[in-house]
C-alpha atoms as a PDB file:
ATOM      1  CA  UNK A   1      98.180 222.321  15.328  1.00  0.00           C
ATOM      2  CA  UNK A   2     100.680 219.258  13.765  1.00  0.00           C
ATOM      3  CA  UNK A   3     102.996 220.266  16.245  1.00  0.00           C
ATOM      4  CA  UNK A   4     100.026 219.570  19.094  1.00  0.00           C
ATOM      5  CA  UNK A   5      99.296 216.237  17.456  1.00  0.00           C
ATOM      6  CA  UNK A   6     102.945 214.980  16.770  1.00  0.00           C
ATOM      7  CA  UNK A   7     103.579 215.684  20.390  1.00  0.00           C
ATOM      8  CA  UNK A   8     100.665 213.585  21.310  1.00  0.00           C
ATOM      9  CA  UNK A   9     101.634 210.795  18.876  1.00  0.00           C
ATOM     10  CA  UNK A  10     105.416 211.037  19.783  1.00  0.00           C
ATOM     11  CA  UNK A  11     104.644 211.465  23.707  1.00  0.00           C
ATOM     12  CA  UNK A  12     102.710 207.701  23.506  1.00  0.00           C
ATOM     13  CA  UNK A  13      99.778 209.497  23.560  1.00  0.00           C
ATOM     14  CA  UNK A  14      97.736 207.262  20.710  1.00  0.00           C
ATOM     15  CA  UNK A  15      99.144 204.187  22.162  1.00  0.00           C
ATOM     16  CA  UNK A  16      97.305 205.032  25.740  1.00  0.00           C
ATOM     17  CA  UNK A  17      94.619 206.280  24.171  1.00  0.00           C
ATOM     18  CA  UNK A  18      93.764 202.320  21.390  1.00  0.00           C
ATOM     19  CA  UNK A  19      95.029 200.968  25.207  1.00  0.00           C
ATOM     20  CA  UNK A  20      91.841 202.292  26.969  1.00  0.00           C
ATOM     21  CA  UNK A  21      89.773 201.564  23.887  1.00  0.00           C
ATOM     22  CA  UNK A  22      91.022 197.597  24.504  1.00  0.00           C
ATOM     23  CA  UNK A  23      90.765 197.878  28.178  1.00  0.00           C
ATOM     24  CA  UNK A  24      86.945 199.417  27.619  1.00  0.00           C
ATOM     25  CA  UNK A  25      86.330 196.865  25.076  1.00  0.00           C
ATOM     26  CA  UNK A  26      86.984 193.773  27.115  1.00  0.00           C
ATOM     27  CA  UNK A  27      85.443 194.909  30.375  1.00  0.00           C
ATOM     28  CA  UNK A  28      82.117 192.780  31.476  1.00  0.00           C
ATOM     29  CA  UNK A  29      79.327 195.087  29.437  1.00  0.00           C
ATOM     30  CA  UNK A  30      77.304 194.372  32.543  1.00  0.00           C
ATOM     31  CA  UNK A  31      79.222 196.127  35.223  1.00  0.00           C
ATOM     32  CA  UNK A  32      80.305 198.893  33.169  1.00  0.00           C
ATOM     33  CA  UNK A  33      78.905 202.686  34.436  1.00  0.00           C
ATOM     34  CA  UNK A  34      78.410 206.030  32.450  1.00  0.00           C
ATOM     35  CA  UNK A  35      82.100 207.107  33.096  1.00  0.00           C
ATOM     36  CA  UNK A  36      83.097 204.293  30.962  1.00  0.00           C
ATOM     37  CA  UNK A  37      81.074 204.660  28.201  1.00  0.00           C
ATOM     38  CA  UNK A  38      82.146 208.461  28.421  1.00  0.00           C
ATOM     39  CA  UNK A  39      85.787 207.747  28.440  1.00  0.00           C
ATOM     40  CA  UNK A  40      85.148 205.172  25.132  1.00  0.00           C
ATOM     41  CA  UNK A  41      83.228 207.969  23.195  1.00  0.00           C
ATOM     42  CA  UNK A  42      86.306 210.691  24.390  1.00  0.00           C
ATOM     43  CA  UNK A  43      88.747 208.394  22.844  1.00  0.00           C
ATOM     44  CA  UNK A  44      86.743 207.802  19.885  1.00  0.00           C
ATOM     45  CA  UNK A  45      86.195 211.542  19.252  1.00  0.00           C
ATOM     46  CA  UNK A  46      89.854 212.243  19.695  1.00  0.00           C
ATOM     47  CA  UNK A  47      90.899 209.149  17.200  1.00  0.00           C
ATOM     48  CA  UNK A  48      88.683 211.007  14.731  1.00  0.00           C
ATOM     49  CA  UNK A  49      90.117 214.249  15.261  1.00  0.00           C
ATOM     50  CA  UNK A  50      93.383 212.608  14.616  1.00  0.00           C
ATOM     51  CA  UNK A  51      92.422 210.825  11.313  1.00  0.00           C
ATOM     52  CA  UNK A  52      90.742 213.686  10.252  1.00  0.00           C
ATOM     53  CA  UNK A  53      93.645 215.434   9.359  1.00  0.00           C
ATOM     54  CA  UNK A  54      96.038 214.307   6.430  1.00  0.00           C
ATOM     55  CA  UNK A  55      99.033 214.728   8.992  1.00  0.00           C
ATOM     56  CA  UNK A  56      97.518 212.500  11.834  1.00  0.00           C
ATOM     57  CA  UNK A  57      96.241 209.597   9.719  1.00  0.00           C
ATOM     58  CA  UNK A  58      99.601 209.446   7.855  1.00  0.00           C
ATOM     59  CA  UNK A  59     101.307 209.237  11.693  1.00  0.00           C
ATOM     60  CA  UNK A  60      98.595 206.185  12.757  1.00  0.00           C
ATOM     61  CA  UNK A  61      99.198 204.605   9.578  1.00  0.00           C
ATOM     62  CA  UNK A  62     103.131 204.641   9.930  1.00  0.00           C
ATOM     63  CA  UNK A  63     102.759 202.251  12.530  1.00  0.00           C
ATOM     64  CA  UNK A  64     101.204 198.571  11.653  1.00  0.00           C
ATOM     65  CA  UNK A  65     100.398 198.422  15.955  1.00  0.00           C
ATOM     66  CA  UNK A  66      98.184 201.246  15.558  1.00  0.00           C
ATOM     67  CA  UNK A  67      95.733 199.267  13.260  1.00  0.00           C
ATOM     68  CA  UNK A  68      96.392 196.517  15.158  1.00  0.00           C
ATOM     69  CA  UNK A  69      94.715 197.989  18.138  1.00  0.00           C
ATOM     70  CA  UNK A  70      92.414 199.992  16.441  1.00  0.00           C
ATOM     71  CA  UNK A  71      90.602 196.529  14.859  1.00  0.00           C
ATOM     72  CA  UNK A  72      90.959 194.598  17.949  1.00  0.00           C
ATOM     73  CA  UNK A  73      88.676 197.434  19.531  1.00  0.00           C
ATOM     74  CA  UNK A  74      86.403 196.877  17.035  1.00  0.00           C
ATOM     75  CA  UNK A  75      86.416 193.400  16.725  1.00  0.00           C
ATOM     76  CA  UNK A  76      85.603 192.605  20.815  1.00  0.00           C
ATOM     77  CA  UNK A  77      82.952 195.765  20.461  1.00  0.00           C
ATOM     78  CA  UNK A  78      81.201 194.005  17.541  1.00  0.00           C
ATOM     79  CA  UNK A  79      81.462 190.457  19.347  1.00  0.00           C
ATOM     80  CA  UNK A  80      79.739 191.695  22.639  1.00  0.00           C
ATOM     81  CA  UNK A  81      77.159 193.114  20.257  1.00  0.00           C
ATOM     82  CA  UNK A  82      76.565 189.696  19.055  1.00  0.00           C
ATOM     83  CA  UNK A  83      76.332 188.217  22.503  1.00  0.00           C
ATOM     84  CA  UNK A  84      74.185 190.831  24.329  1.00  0.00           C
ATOM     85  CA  UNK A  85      71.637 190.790  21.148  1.00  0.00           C
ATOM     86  CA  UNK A  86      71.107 187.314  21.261  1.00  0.00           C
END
């Protein structure tokens, strides 16, 4: 299995995956369809696979980027929470 994950870590595949999560985040709320929304909860299941596991959280961690991304996600998600709800 750490061989499976290190490949996807080495092979740029975390840094595509906090990319879509960015790309999802910013898109207008109002034209987005079910795909969308089922990409953003793929991603988010396979981030939490990844920090899960001793092996993958130590990989995010190693790189500041990867937190970087990670909180930027969250911070546009909880701001067009804000906006929609009021």
């Amino acid at each position: 299995m750490c061989v499976q994950r290190c490949r996807f870590v080495d092979g740029g595949g975390l840094a595509a995956m906090l990319d879509s999560l960015t790309t999802l985040a910013l898109m207008d709320h109002s034209s987005a369809n079910i795909s969308d929304g089922v990409l953003q909860l793929d991603c988010v299941r396979c981030l939490r696979a990844l920090l899960g596991r001793r092996h993958g959280l130590q990989m995010f961690l190693d790189t500041q980027h990867n937190v970087d991304k990670l909180v930027q996600c969250q911070f546009i998600s909880n701001c067009w929470r804000n906006v929609s709800s009021s």
